[in-house]
N, C-alpha and C. Protein backbone atom coordinates (compact mmCIF):
# COMPACT_ATOMS: atom_id res chain seq x y z
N UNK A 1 -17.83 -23.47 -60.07
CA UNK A 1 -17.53 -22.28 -60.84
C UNK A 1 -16.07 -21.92 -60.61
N UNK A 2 -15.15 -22.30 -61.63
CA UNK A 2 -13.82 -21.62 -61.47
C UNK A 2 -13.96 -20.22 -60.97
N UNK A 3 -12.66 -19.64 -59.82
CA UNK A 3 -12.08 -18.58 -59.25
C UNK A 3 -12.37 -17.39 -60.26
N UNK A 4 -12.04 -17.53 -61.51
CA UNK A 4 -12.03 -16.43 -62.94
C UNK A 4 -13.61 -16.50 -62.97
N UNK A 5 -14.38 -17.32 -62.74
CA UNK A 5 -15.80 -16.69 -63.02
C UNK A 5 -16.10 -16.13 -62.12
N UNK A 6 -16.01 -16.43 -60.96
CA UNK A 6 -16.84 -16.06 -59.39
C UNK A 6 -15.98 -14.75 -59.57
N UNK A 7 -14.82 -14.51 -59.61
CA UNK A 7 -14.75 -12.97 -59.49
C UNK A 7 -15.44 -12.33 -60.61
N UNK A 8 -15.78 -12.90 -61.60
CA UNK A 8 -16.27 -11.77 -62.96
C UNK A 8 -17.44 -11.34 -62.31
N UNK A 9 -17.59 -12.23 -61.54
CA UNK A 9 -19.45 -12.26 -61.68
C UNK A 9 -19.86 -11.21 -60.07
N UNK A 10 -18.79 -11.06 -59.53
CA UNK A 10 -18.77 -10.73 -58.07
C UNK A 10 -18.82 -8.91 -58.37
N UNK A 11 -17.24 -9.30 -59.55
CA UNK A 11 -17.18 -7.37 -60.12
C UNK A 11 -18.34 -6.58 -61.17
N UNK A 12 -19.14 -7.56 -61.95
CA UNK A 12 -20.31 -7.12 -62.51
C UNK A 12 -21.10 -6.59 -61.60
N UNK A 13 -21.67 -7.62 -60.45
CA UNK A 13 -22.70 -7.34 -59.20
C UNK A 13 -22.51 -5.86 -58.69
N UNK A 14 -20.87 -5.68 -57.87
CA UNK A 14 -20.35 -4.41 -57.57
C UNK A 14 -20.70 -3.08 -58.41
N UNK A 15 -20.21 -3.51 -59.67
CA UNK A 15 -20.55 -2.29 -60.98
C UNK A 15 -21.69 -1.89 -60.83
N UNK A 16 -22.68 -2.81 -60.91
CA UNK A 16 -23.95 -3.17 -61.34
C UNK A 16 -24.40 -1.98 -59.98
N UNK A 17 -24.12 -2.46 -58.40
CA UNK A 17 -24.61 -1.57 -57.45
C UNK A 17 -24.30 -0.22 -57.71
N UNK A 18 -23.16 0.25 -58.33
CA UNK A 18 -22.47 1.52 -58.05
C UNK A 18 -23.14 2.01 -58.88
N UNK A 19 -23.57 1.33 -60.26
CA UNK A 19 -24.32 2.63 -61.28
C UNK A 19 -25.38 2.61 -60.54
N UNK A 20 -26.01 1.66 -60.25
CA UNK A 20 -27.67 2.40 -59.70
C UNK A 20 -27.57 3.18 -58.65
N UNK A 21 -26.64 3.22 -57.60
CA UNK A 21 -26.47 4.51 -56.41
C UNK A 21 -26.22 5.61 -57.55
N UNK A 22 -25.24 5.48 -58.39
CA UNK A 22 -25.13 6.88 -59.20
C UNK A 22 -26.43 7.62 -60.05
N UNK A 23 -27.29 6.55 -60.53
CA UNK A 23 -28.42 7.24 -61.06
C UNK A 23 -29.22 7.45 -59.92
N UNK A 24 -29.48 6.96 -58.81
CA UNK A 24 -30.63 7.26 -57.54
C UNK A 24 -29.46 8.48 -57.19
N UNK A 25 -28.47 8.64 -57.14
CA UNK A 25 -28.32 9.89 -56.43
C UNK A 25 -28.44 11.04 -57.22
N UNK A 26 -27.91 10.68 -58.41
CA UNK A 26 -28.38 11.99 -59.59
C UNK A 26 -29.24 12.37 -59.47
N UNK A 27 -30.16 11.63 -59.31
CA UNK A 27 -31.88 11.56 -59.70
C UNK A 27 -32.73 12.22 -58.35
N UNK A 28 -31.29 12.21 -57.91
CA UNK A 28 -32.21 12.89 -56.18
C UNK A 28 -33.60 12.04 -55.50
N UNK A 29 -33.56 10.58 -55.79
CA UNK A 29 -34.27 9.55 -55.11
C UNK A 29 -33.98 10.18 -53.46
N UNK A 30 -35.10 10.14 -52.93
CA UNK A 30 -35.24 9.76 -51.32
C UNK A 30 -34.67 8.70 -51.18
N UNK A 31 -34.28 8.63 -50.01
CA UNK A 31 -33.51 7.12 -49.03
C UNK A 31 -34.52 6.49 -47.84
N UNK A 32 -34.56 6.31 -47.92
CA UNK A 32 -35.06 5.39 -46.20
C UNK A 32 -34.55 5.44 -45.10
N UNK A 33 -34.62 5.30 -43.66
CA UNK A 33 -33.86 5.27 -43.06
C UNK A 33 -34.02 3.71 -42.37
N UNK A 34 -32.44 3.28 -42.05
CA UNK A 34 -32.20 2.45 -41.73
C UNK A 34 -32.13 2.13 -40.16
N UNK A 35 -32.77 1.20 -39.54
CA UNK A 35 -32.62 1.32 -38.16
C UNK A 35 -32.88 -0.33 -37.35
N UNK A 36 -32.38 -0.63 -36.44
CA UNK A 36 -31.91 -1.69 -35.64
C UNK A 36 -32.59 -1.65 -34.56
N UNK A 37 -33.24 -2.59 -34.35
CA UNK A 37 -34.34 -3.07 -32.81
C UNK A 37 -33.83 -3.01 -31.66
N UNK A 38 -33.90 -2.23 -30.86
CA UNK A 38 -33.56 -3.02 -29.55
C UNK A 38 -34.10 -3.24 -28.72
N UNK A 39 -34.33 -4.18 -28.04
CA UNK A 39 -35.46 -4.86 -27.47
C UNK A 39 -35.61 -4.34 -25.88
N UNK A 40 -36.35 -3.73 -25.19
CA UNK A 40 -36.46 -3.02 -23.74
C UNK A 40 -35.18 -4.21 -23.01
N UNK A 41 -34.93 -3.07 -22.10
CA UNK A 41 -33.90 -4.12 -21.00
C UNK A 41 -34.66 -3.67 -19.58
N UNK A 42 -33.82 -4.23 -18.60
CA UNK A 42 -33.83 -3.89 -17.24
C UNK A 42 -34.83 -5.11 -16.65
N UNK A 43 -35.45 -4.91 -15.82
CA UNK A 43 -36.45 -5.95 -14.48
C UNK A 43 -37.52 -4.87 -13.96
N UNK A 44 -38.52 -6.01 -14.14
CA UNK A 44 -40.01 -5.25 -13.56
C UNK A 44 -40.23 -3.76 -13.64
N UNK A 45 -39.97 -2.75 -12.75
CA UNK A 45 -40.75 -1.38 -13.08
C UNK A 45 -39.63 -0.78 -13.68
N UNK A 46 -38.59 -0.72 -13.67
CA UNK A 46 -36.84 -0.84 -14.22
C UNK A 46 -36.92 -0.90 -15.37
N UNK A 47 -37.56 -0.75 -16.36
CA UNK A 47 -37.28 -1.22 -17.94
C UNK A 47 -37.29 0.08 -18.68
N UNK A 48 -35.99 -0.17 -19.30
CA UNK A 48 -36.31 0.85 -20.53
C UNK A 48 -37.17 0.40 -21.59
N UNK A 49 -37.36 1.82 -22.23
CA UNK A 49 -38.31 0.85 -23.77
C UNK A 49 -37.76 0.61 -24.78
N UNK A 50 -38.31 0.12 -25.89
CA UNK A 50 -38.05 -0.62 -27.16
C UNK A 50 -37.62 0.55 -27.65
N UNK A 51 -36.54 0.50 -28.56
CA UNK A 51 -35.97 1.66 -29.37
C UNK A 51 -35.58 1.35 -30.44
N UNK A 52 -35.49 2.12 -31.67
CA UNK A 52 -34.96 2.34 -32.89
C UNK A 52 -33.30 3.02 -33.05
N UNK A 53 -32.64 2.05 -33.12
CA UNK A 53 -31.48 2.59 -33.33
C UNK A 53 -31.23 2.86 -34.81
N UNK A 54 -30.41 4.22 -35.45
CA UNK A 54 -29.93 4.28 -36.78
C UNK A 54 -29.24 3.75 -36.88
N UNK A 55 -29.19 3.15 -38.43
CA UNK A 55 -28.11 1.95 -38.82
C UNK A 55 -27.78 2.90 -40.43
N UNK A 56 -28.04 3.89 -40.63
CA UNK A 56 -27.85 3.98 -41.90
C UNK A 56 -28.79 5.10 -43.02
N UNK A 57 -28.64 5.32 -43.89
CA UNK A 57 -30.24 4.95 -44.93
C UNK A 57 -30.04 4.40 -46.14
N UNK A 58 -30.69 3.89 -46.64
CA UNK A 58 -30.73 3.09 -48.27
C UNK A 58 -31.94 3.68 -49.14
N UNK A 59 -31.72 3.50 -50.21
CA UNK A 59 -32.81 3.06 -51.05
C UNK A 59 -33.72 2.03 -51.28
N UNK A 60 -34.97 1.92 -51.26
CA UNK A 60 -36.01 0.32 -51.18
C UNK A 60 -35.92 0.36 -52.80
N UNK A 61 -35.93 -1.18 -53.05
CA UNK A 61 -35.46 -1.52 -54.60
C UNK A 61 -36.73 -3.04 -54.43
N UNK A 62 -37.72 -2.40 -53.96
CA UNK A 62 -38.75 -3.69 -54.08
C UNK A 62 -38.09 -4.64 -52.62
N UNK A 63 -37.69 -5.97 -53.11
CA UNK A 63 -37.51 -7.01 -51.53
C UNK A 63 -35.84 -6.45 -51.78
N UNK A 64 -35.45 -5.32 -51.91
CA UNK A 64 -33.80 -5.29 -51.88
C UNK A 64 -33.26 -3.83 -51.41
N UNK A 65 -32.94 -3.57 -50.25
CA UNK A 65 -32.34 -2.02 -49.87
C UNK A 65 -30.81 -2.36 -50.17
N UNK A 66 -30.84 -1.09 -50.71
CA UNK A 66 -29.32 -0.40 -51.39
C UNK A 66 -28.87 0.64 -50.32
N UNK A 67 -28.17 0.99 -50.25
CA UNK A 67 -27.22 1.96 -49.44
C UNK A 67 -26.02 2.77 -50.03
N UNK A 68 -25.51 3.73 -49.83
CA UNK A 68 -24.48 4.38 -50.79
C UNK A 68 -23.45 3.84 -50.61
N UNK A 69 -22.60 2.84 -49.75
CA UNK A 69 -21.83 2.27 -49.83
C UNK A 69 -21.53 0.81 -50.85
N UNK A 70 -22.69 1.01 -51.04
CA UNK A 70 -23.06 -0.47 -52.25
C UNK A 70 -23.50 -1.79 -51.26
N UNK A 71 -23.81 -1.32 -50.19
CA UNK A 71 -24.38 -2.49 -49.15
C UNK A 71 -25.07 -3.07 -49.76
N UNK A 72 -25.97 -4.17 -50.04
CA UNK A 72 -27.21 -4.71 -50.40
C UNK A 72 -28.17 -5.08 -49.06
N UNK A 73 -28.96 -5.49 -48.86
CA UNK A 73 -29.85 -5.72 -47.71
C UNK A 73 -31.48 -6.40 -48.48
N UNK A 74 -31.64 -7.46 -47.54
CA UNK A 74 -33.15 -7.79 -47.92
C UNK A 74 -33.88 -7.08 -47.22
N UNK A 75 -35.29 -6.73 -47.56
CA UNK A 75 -35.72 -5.69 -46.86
C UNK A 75 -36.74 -6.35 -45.61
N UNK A 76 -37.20 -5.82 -44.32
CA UNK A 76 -37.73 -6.95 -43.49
C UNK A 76 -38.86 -5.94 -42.97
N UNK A 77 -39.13 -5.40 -42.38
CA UNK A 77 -40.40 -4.29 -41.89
C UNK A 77 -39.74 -2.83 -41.80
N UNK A 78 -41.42 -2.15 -41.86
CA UNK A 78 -41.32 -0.94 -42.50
C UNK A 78 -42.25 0.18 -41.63
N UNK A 79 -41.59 0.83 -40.88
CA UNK A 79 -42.72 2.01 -40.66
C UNK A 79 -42.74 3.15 -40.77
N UNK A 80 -43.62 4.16 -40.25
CA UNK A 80 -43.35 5.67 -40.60
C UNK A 80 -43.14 6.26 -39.07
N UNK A 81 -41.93 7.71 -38.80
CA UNK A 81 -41.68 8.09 -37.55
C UNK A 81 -42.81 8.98 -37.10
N UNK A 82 -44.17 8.27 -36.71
CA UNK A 82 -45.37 9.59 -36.70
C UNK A 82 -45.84 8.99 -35.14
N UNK A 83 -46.68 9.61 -34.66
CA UNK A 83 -47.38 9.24 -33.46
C UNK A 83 -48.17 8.48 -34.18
N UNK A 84 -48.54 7.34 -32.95
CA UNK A 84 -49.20 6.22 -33.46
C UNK A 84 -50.86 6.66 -33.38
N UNK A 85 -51.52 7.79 -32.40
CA UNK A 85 -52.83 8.46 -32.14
C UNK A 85 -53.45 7.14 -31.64
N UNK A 86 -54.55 7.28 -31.53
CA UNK A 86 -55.52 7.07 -30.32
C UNK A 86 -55.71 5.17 -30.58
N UNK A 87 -55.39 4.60 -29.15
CA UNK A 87 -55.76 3.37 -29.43
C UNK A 87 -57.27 2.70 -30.28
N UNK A 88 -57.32 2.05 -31.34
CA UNK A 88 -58.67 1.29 -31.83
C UNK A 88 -59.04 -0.02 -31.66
N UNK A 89 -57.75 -0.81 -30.81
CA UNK A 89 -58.13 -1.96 -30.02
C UNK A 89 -58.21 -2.98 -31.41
N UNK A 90 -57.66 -2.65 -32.63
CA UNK A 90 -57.90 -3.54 -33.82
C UNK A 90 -57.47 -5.05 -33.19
N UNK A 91 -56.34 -5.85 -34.91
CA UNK A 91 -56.54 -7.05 -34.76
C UNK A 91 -54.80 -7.07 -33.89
N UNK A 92 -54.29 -7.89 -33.70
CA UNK A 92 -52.89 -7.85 -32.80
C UNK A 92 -52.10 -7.01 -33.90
N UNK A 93 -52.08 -7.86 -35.56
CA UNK A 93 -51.26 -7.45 -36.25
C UNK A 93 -51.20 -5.56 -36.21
N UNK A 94 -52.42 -5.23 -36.26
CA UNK A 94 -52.65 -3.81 -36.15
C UNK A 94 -51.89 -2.60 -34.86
N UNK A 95 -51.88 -3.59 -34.19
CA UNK A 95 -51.26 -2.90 -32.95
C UNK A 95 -50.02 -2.96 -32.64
N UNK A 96 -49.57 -4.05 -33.31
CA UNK A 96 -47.83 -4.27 -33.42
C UNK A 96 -47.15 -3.16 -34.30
N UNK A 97 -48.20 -2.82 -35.33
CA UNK A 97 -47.53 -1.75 -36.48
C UNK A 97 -47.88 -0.39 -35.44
N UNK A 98 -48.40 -0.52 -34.99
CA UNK A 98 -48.62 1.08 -33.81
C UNK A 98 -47.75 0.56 -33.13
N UNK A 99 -47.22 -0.07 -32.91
CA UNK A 99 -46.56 -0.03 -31.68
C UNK A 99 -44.85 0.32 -32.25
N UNK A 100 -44.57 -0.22 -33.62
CA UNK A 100 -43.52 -0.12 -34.14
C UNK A 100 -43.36 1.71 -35.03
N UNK A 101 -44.27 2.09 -35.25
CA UNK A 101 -44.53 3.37 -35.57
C UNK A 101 -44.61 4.67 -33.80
N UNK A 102 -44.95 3.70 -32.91
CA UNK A 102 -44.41 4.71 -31.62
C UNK A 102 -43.34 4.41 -31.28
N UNK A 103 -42.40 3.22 -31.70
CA UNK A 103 -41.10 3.13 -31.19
C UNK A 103 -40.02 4.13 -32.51
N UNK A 104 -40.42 3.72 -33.51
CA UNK A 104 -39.72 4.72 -34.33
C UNK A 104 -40.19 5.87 -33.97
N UNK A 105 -41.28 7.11 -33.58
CA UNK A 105 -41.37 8.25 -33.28
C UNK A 105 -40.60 8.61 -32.08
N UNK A 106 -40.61 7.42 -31.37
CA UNK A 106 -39.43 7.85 -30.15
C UNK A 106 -37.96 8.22 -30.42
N UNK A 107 -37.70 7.72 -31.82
CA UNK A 107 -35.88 7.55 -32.06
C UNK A 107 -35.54 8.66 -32.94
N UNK A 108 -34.61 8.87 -32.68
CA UNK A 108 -33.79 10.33 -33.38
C UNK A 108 -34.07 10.39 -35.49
N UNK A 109 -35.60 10.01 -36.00
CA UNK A 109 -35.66 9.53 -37.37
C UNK A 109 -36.93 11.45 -37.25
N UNK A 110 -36.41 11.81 -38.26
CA UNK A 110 -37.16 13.12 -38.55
C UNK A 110 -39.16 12.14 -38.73
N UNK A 111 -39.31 13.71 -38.73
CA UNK A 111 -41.08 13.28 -38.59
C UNK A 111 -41.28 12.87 -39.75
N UNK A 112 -42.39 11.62 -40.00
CA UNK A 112 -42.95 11.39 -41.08
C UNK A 112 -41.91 10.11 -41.55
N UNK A 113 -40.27 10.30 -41.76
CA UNK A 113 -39.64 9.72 -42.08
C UNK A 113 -39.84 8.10 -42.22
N UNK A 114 -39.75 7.51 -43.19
CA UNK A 114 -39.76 6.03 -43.52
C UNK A 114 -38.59 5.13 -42.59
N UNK A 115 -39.02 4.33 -42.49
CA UNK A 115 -37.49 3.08 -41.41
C UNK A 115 -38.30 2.20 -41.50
N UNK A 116 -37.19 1.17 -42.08
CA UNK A 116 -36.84 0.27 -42.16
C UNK A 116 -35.97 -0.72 -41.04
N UNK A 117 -36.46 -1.49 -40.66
CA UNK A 117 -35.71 -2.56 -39.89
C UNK A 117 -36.48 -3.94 -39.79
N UNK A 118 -35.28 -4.69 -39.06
CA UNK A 118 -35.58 -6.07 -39.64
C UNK A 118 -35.03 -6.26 -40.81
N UNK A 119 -33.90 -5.61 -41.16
CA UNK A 119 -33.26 -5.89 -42.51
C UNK A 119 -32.13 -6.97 -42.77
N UNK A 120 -31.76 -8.02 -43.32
CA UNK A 120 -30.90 -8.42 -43.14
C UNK A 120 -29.82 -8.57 -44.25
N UNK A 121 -28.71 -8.08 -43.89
CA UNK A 121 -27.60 -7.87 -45.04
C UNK A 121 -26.93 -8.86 -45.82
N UNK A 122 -26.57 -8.61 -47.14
CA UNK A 122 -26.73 -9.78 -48.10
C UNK A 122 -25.52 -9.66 -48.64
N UNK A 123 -24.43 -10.81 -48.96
CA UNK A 123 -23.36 -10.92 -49.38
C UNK A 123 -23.85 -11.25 -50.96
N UNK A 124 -22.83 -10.44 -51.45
CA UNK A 124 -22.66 -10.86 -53.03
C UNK A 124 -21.58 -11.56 -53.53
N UNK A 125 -20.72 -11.82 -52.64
CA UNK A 125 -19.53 -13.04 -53.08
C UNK A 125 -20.63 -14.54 -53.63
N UNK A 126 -19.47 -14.52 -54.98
CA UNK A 126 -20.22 -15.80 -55.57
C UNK A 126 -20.46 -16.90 -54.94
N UNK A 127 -19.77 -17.32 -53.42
CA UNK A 127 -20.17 -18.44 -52.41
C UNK A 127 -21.27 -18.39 -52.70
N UNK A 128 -21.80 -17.16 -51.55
CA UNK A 128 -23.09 -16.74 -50.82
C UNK A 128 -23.77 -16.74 -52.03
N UNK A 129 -24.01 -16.20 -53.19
CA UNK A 129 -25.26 -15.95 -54.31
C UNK A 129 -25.18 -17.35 -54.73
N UNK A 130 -24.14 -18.58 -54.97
CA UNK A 130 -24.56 -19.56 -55.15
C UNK A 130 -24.88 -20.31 -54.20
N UNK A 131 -24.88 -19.89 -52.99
CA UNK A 131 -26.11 -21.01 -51.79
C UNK A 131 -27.04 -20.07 -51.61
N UNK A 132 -27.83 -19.16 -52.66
CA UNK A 132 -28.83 -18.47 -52.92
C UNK A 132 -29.60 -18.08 -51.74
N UNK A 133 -29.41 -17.82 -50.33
CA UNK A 133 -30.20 -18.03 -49.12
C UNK A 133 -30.24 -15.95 -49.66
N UNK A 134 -31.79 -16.20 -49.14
CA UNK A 134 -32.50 -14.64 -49.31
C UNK A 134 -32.92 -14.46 -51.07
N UNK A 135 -32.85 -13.22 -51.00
CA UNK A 135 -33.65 -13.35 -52.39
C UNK A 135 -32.66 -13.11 -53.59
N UNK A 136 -31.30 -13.15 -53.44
CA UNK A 136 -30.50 -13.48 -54.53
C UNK A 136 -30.02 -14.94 -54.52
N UNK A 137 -29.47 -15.43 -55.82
CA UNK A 137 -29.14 -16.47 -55.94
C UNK A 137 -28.52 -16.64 -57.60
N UNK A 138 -27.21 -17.65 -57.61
CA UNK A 138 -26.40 -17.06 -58.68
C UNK A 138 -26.99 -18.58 -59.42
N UNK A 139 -27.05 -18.12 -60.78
CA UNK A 139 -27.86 -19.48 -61.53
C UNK A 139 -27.48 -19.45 -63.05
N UNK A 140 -26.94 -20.49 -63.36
CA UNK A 140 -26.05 -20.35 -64.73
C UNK A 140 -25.14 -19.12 -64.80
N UNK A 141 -24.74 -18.37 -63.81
CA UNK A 141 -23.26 -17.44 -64.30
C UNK A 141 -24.38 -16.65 -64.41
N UNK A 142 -25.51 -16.40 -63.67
CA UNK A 142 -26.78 -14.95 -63.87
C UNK A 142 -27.36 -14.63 -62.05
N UNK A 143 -26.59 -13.83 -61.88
CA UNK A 143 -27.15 -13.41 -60.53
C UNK A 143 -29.18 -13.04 -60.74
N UNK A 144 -29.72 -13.85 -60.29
CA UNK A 144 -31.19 -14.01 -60.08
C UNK A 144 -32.43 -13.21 -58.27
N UNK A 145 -33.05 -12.51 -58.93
CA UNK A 145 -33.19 -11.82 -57.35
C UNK A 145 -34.96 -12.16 -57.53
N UNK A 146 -35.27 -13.38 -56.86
CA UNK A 146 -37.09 -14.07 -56.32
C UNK A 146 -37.31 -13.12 -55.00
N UNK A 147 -38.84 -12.84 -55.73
CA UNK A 147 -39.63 -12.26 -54.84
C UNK A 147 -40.77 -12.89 -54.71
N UNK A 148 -41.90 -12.81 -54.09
CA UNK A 148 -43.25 -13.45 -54.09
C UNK A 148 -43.49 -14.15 -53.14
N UNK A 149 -43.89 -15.31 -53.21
CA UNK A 149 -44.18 -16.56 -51.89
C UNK A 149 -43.13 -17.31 -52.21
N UNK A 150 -43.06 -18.40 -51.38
CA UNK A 150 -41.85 -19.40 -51.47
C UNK A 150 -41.66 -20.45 -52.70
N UNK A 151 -43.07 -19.93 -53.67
CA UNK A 151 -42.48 -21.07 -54.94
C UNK A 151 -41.75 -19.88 -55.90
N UNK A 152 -41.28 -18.81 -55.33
CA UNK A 152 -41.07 -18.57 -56.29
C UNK A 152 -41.62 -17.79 -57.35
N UNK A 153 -42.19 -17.16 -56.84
CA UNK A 153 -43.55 -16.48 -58.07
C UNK A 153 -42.79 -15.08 -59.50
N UNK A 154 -41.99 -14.43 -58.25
CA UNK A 154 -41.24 -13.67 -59.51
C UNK A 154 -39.76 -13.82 -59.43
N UNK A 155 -39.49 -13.86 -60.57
CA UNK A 155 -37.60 -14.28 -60.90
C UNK A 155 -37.34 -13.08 -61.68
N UNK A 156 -36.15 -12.68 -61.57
CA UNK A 156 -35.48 -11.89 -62.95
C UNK A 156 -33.88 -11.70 -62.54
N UNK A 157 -33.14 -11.31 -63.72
CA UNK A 157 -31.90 -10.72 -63.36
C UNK A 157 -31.85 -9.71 -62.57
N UNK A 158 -30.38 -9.62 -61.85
CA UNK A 158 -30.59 -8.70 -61.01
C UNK A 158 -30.56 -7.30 -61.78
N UNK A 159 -30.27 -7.31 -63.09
CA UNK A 159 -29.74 -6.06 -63.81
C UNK A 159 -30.83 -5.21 -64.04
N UNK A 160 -32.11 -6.58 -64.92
CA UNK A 160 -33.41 -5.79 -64.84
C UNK A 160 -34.22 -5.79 -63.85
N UNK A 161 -33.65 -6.56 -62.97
CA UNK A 161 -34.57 -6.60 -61.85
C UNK A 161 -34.44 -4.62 -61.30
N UNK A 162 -33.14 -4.01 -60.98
CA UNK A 162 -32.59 -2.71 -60.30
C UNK A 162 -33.19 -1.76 -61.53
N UNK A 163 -33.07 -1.95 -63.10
CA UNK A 163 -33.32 -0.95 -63.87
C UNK A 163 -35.03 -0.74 -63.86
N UNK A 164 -35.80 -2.06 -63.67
CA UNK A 164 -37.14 -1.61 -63.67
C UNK A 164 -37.55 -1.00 -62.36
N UNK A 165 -36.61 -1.16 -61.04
CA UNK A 165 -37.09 -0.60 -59.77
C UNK A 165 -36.57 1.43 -59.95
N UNK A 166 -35.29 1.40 -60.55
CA UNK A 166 -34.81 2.56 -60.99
C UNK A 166 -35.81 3.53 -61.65
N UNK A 167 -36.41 2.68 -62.39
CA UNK A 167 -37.22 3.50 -63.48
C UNK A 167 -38.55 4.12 -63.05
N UNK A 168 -38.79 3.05 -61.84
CA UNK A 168 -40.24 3.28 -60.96
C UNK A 168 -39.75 4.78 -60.23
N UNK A 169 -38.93 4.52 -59.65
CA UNK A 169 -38.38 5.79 -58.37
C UNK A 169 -38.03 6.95 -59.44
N UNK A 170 -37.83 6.83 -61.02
CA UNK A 170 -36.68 7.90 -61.35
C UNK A 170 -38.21 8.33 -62.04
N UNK A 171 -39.05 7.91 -62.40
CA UNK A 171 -40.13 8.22 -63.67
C UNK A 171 -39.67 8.17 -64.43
N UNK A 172 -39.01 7.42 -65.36
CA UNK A 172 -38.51 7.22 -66.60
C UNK A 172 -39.21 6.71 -67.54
């Protein structure tokens, strides 16, 4: 892809982020909050615990968080900042999400509040969208954003991909 396309296609993407922060913020969309793992430190009785650090907040756009800076991000796990209440001894998976819902109630995220982490941030330079790694990927001069299982199950532009997620959050 000649230099003159990869930037066209780099400054569409950009555009493309800035109007949808402008209609989610008009629109007074909620954000998410954004937050970073950190894994207990110290030795034997010495350990601190697992914590939620803030990284931010975005908007969830389906497998894609937005941010007001025009960040992009794939989106990776999700919990709410509530007490996790009374152990039920479920299946592991069950107890990992309690366990990630008492580490977010521990961290400075208001009650109830949504977080997000496990996110990982996504370049939109035409390199990166044409070695498509995550769920964008640049394909004939059409930035493309797959969601689903690994064949692939849903494709679209990224344009309608953001206007039909827009439209969900805005009620349009």
């Amino acid at each position: 892809m000649p230099d003159e396309q990869a930037e066209r296609v780099e400054r569409q993407v950009r555009e493309l982020l800035a109007g949808t922060i402008g209609v989610l913020d008009a629109a007074g969309v909620r954000d998410e909050a954004l937050a970073i793992l950190r894994p207990s430190r110290g030795f034997s009785v010495f350990r601190t615990a697992e914590a939620m650090v803030p990284a931010g907040r975005a908007w969830r756009l389906g497998v894609l968080l937005l941010d007001r800076s025009g960040s992009l991000f794939a989106t990776g796990s999700v919990t709410r900042a509530v007490e996790p209440g009374r152990v039920t001894n479920q299946s592991p998976a069950a107890e990992l999400r309690r366990a990630a819902r008492r580490t977010a109630s521990r961290g400075p995220f208001a009650r109830g509040d949504v977080v997000n982490f496990g996110f990982v941030p996504l370049a939109v330079d035409a390199g990166s969208l044409r070695a498509g790694s995550g769920p964008l990927a640049l394909v004939d001069g059409s930035v493309l954003v797959r969601w689903g299982g690994a064949d692939g199950q849903g494709v679209s532009t990224l344009d309608a991909y953001l206007a039909d997620r827009v439209s969900l959050l805005t009620a349009d």
